[in-house]
C-alpha atoms as a PDB file:
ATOM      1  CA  UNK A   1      21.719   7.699  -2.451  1.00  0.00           C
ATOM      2  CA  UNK A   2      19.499  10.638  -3.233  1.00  0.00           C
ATOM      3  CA  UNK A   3      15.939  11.323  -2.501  1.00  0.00           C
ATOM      4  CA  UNK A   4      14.181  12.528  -4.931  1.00  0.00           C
ATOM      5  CA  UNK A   5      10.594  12.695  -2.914  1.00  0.00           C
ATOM      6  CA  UNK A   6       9.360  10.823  -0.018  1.00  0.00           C
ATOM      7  CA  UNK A   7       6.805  11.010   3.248  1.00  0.00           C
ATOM      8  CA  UNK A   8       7.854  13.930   5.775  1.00  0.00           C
ATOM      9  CA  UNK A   9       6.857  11.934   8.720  1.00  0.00           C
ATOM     10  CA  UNK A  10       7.871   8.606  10.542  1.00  0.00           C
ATOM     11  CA  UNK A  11       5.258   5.700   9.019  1.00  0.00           C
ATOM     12  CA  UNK A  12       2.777   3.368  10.469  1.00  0.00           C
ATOM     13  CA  UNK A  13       4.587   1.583  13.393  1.00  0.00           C
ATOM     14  CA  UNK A  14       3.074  -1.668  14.423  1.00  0.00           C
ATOM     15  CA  UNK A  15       4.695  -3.612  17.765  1.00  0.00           C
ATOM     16  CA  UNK A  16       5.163  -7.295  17.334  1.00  0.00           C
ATOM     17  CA  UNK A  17       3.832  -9.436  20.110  1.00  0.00           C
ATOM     18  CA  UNK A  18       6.388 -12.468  19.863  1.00  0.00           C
ATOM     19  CA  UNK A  19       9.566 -10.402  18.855  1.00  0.00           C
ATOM     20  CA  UNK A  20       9.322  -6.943  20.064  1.00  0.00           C
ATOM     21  CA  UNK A  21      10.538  -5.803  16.339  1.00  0.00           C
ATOM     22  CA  UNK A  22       8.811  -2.296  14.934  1.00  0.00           C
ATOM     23  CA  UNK A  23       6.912  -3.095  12.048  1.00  0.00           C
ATOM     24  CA  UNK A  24       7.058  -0.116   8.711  1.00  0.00           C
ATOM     25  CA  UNK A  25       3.621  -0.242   8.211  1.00  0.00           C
ATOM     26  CA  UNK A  26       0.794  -2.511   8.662  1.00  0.00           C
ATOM     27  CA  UNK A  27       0.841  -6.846   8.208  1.00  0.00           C
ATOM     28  CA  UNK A  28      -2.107  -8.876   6.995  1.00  0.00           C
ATOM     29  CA  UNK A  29       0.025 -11.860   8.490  1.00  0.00           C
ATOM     30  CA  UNK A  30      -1.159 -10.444  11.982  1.00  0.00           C
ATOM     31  CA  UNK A  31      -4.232 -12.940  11.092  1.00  0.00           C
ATOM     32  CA  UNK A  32      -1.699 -15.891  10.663  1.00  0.00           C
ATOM     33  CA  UNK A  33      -2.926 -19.066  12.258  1.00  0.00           C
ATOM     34  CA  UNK A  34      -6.879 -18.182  11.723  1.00  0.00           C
ATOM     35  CA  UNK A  35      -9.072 -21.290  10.944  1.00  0.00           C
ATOM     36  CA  UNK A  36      -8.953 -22.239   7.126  1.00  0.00           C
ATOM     37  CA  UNK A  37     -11.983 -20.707   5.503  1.00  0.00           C
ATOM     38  CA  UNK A  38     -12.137 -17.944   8.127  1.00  0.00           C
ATOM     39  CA  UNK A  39     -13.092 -14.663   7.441  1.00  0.00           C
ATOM     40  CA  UNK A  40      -9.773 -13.689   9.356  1.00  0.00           C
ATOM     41  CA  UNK A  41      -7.766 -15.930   7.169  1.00  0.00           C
ATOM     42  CA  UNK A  42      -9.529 -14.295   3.943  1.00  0.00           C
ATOM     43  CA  UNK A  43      -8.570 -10.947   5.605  1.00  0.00           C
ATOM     44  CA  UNK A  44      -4.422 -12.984   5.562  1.00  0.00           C
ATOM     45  CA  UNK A  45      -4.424 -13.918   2.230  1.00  0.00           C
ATOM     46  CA  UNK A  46      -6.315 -11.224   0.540  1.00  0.00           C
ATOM     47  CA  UNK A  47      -5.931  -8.326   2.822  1.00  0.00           C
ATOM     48  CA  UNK A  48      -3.414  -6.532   1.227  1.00  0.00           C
ATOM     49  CA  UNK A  49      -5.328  -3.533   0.185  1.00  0.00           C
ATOM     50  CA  UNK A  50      -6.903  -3.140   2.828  1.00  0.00           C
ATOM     51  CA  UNK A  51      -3.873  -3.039   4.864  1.00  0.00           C
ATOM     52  CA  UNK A  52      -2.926  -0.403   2.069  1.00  0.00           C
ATOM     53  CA  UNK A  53      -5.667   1.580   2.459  1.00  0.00           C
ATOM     54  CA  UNK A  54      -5.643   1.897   6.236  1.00  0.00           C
ATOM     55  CA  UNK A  55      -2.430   2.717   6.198  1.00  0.00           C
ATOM     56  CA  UNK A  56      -2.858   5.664   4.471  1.00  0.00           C
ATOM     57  CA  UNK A  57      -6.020   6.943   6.378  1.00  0.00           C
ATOM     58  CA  UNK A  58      -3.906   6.116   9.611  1.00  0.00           C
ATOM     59  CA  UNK A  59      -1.168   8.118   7.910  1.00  0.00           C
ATOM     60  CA  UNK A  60      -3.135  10.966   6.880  1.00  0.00           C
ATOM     61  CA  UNK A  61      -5.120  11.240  10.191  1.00  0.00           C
ATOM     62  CA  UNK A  62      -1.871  11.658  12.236  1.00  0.00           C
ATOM     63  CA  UNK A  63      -0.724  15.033  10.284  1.00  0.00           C
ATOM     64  CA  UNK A  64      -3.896  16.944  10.705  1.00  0.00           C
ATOM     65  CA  UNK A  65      -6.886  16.841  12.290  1.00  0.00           C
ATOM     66  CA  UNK A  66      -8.866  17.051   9.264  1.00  0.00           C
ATOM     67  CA  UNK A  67      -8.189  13.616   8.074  1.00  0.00           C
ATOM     68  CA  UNK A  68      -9.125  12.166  11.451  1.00  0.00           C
ATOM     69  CA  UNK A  69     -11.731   9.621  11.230  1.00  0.00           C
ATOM     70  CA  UNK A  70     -13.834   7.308  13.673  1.00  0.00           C
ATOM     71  CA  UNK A  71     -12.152   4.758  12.738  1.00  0.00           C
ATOM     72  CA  UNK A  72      -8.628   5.861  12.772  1.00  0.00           C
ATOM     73  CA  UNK A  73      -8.714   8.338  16.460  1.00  0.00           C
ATOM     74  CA  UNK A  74      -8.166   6.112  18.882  1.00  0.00           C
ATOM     75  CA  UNK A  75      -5.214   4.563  17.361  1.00  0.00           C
ATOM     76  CA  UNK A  76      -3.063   8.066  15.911  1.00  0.00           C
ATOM     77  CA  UNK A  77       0.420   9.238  17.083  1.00  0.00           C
ATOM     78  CA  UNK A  78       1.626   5.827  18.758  1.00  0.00           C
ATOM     79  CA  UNK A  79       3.198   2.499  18.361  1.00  0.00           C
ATOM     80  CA  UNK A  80       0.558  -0.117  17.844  1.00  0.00           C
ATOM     81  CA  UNK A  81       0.353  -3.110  19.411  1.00  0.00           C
ATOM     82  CA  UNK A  82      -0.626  -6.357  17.415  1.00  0.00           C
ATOM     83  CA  UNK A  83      -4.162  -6.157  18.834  1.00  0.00           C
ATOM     84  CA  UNK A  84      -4.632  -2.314  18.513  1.00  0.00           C
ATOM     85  CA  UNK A  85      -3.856  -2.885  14.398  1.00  0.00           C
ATOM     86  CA  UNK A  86      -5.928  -5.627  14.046  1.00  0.00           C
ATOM     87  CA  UNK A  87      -8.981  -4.048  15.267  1.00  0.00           C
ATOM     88  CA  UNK A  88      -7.669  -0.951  13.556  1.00  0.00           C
ATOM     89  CA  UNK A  89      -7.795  -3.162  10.391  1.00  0.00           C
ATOM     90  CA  UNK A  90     -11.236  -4.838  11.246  1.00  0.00           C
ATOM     91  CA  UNK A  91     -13.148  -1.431  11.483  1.00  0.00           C
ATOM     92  CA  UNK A  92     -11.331  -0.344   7.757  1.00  0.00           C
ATOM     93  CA  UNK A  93     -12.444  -3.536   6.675  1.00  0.00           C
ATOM     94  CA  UNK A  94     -15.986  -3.160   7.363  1.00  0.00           C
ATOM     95  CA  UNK A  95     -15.345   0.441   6.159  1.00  0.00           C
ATOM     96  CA  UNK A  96     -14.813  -0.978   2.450  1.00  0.00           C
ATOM     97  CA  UNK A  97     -17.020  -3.811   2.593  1.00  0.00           C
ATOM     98  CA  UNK A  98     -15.295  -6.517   3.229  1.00  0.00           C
ATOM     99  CA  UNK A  99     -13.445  -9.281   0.797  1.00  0.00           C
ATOM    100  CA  UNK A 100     -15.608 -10.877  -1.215  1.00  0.00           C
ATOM    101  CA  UNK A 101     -15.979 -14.640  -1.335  1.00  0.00           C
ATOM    102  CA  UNK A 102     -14.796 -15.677  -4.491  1.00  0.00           C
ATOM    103  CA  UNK A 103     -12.130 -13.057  -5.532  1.00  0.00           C
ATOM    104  CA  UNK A 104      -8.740 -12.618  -5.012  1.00  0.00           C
ATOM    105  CA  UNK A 105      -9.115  -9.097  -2.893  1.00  0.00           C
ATOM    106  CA  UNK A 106      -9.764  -5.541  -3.113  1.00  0.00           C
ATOM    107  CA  UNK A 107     -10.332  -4.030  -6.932  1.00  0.00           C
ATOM    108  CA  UNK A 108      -8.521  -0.404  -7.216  1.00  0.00           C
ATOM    109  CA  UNK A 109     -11.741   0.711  -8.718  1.00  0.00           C
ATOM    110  CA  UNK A 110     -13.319   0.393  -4.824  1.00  0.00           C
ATOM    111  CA  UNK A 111     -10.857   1.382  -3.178  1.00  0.00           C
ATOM    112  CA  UNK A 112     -10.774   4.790  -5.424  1.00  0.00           C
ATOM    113  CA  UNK A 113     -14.702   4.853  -4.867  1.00  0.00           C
ATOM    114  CA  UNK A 114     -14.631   4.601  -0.927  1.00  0.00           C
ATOM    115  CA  UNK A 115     -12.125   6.882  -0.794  1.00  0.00           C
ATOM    116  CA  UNK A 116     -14.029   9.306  -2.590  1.00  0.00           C
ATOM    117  CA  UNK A 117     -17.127   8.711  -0.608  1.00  0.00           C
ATOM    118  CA  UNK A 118     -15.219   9.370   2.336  1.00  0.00           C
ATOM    119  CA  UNK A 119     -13.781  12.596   1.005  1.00  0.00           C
ATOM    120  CA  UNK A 120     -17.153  14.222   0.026  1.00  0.00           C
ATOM    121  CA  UNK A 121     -18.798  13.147   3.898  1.00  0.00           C
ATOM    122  CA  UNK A 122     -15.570  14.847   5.610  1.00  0.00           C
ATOM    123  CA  UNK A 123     -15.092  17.857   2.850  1.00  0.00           C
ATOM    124  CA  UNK A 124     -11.542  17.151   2.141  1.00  0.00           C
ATOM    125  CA  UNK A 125     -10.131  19.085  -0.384  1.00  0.00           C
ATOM    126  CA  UNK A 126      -9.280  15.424  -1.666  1.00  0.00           C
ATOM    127  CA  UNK A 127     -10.021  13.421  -4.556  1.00  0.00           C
ATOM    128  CA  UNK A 128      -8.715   9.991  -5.844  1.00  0.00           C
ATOM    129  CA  UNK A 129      -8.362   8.034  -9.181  1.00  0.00           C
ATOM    130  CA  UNK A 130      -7.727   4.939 -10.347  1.00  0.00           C
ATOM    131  CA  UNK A 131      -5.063   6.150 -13.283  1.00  0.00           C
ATOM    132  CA  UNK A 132      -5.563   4.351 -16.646  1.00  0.00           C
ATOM    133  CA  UNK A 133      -2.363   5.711 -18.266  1.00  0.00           C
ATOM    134  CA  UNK A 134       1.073   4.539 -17.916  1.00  0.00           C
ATOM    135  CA  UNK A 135       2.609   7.439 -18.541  1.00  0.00           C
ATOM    136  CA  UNK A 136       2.180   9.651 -16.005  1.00  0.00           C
ATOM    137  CA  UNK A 137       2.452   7.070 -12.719  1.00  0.00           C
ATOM    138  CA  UNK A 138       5.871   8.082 -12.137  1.00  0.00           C
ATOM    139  CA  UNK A 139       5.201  11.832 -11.757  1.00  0.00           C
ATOM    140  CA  UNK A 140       2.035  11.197  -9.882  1.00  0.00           C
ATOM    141  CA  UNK A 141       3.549   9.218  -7.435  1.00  0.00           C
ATOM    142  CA  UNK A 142       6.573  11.881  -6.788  1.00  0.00           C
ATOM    143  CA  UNK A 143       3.245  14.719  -6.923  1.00  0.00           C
ATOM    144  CA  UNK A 144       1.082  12.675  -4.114  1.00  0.00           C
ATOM    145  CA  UNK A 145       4.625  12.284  -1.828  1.00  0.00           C
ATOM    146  CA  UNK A 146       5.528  15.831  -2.380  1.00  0.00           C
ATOM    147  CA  UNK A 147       1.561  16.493  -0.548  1.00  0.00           C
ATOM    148  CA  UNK A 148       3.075  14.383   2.205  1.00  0.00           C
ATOM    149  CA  UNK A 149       0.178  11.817   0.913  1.00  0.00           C
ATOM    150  CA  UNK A 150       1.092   7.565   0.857  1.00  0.00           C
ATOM    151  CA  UNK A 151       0.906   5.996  -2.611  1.00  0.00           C
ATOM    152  CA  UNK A 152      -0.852   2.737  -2.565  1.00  0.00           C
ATOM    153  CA  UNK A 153       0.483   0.571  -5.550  1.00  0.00           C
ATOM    154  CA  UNK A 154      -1.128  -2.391  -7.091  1.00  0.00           C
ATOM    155  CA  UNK A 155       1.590  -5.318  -8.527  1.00  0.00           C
ATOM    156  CA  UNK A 156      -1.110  -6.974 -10.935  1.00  0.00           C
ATOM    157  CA  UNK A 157      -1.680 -10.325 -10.722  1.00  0.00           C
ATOM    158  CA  UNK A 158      -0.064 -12.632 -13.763  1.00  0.00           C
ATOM    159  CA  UNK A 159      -2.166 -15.173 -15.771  1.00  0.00           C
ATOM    160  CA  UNK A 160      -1.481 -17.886 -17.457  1.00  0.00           C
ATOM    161  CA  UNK A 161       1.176 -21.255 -16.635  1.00  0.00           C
ATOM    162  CA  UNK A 162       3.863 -19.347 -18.329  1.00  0.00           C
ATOM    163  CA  UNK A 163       3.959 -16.122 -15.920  1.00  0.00           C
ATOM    164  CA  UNK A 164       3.833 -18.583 -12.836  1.00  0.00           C
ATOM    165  CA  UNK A 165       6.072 -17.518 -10.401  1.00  0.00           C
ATOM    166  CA  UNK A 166       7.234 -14.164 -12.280  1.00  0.00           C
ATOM    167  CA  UNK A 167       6.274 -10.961 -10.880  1.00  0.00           C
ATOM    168  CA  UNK A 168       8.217  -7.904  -9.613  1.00  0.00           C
ATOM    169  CA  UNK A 169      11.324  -8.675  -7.358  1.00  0.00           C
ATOM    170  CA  UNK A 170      11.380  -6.741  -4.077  1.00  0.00           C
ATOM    171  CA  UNK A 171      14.565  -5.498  -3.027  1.00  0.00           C
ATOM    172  CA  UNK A 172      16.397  -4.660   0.643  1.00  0.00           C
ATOM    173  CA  UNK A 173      19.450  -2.841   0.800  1.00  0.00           C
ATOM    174  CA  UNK A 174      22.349  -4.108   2.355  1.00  0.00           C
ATOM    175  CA  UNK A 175      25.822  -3.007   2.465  1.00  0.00           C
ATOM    176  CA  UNK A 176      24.716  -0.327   0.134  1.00  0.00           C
ATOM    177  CA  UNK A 177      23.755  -3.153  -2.529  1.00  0.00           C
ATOM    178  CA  UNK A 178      20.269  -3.462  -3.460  1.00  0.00           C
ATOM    179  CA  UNK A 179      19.367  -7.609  -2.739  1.00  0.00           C
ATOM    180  CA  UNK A 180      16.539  -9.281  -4.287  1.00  0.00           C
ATOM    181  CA  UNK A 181      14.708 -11.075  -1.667  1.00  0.00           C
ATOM    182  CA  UNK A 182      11.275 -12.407  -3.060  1.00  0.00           C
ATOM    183  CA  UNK A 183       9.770 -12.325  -6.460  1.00  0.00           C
ATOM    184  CA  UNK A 184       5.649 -10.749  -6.034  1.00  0.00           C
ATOM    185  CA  UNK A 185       2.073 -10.168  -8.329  1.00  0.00           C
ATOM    186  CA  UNK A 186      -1.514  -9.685  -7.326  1.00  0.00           C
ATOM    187  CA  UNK A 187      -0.599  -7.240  -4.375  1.00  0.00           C
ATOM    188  CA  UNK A 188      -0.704  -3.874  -3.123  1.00  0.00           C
ATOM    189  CA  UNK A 189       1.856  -1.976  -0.984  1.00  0.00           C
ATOM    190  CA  UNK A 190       2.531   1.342   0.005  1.00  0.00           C
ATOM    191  CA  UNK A 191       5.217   3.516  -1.879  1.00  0.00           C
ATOM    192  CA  UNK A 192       7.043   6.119   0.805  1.00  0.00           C
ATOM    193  CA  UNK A 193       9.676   7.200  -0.995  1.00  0.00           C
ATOM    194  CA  UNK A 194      11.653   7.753  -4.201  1.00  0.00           C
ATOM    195  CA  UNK A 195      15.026   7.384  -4.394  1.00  0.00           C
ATOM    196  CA  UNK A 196      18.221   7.148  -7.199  1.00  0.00           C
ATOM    197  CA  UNK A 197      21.285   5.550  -6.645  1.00  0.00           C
ATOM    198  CA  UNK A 198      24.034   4.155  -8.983  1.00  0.00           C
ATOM    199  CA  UNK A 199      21.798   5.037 -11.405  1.00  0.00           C
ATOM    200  CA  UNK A 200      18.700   3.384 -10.876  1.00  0.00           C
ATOM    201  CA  UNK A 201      15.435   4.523  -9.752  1.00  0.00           C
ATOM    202  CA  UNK A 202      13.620   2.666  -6.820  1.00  0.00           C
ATOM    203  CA  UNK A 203      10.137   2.783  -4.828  1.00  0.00           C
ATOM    204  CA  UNK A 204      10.797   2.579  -0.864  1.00  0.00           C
ATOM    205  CA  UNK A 205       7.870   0.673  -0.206  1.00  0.00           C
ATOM    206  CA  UNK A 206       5.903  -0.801   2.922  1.00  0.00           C
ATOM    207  CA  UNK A 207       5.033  -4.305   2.161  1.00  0.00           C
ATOM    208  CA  UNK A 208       4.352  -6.911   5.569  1.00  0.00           C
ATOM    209  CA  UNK A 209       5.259  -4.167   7.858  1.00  0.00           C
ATOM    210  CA  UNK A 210       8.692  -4.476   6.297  1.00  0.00           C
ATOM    211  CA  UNK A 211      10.391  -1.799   4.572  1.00  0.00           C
ATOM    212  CA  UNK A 212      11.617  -3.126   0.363  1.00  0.00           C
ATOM    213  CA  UNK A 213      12.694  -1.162  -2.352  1.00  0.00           C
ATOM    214  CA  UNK A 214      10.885  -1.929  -6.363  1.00  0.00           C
ATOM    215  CA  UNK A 215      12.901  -0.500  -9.086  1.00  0.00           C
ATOM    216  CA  UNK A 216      10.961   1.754 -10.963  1.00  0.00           C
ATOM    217  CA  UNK A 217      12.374   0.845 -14.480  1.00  0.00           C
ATOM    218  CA  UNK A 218      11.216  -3.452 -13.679  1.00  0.00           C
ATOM    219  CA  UNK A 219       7.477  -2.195 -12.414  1.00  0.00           C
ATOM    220  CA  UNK A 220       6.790   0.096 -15.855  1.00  0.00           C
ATOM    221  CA  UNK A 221       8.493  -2.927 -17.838  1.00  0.00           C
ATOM    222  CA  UNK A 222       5.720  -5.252 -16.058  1.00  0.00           C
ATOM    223  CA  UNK A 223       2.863  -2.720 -16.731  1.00  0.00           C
ATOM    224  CA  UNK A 224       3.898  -2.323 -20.326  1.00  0.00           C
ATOM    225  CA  UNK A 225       3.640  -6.024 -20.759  1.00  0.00           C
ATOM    226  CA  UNK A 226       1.236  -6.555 -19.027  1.00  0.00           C
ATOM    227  CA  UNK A 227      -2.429  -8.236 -20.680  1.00  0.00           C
ATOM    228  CA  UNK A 228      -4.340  -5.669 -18.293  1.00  0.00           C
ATOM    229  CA  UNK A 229      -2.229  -2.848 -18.506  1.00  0.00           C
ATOM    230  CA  UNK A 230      -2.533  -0.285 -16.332  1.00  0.00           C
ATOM    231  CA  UNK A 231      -6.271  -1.248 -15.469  1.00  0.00           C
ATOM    232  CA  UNK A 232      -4.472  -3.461 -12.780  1.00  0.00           C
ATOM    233  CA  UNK A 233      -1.070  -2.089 -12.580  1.00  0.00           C
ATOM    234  CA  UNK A 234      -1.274   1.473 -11.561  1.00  0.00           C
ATOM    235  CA  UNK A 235      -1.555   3.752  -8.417  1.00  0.00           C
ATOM    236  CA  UNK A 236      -4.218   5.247  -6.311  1.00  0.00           C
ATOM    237  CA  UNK A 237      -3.665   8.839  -7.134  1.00  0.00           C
ATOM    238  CA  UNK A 238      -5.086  11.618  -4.782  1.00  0.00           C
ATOM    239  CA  UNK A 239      -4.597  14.984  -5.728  1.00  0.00           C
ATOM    240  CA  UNK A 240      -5.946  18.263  -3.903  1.00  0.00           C
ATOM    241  CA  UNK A 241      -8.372  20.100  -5.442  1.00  0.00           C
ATOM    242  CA  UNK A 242     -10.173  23.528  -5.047  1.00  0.00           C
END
């Protein structure tokens, strides 16, 4: 396997209360078992980019002061505990609004806006974009983990009776084989890495604080296809500027 790009330090690390297992990255599925038509079990079952989105502010906040944040300092530089990331999650929440009653999550569009907001009240030398090309996603996302910076990823969500149940497979490696494990759409997740082997390209992505791989060659094939496009299927791209 080579790497062709990827995240210079360890990722988000969550403790799980029942099985003692290390998360890679954050889990909306911490608010599993909240009452049905909860805000908590909105924050399950649409959560997803907000779990995205804190995990790169958590990320970014742990290599430099710079990018520390209110909401992120008290819970840098450690392994989590279940209730440490979920009122980690709850203050990032609030941070972007909330989840609207009524839609199915977190539009790109605000997360690329309150990251921006949050970039001019700091000063960072950071600004993000919610890409509307195709083309250049690939080199963007090998750009933002060269910067040591998370990619957040959106898998669009399909329409119509005849795209039920398609989506992009998510892979886990075993035995050096790439196995398809699940089959997902209308969700974001983290890309960490980029790697090639036997001659294939694949994302190393952070999805339910468990690590998967997405081929890169399926995703663009989705995009292309796609009614939407890359309106829904693209990444949040944060470059550094002057």
């Amino acid at each position: 396997m080579s790497r062709i790009a990827g995240l210079s330090r360890q990722y988000i690390q969550v403790k799980r209360k029942e099985s003692g297992e290390v998360t890679y990255g954050g889990d909306q599925n911490f608010f599993r078992g909240s009452p049905v038509g909860s805000e908590d079990e909105r924050k399950r079952q649409r959560g997803c980019g907000v779990t995205a989105f804190g995990d790169l502010l958590l990320y970014l906040g742990g290599g430099s002061q710079d990018y520390k944040i209110k909401e992120s300092e008290n819970f840098l530089h450690r392994i989590l505990s279940e209730e440490e990331y979920r009122a980690y999650y709850n203050l990032i929440y609030d941070l972007l609004g909330g989840i609207w009653k009524g839609t199915r999550g977190l539009s790109g569009f605000r997360l690329k806006s309150r990251f921006n907001r949050l970039s001019r009240e700091k000063n960072w030398r950071l600004r993000a974009r919610w890409g509307m090309r195709g083309g250049k996603i690939y080199e963007r996302i090998v750009e933002m983990l060269d910067g040591d910076i998370p990619v957040i990823l959106c898998i669009p969500l399909l329409f119509g009776k005849k795209n039920k149940g398609r989506g992009i497979r998510f892979y886990q490696k075993e035995n050096g084989t790439y196995r398809s494990v699940c089959t997902v759409s209308a969700h974001y997740v983290v890309i960490t890495e980029v790697v090639e082997e036997q001659g294939n390209t694949y994302f190393g992505i952070s999805s339910w604080g468990k690590k998967y791989y997405v081929d890169r060659h399926e995703y663009e094939m989705l995009v292309h296809r796609h009614f939407f496009g890359t309106i829904l299927g693209n990444i949040l791209y944060i470059r550094y500027v002057r």
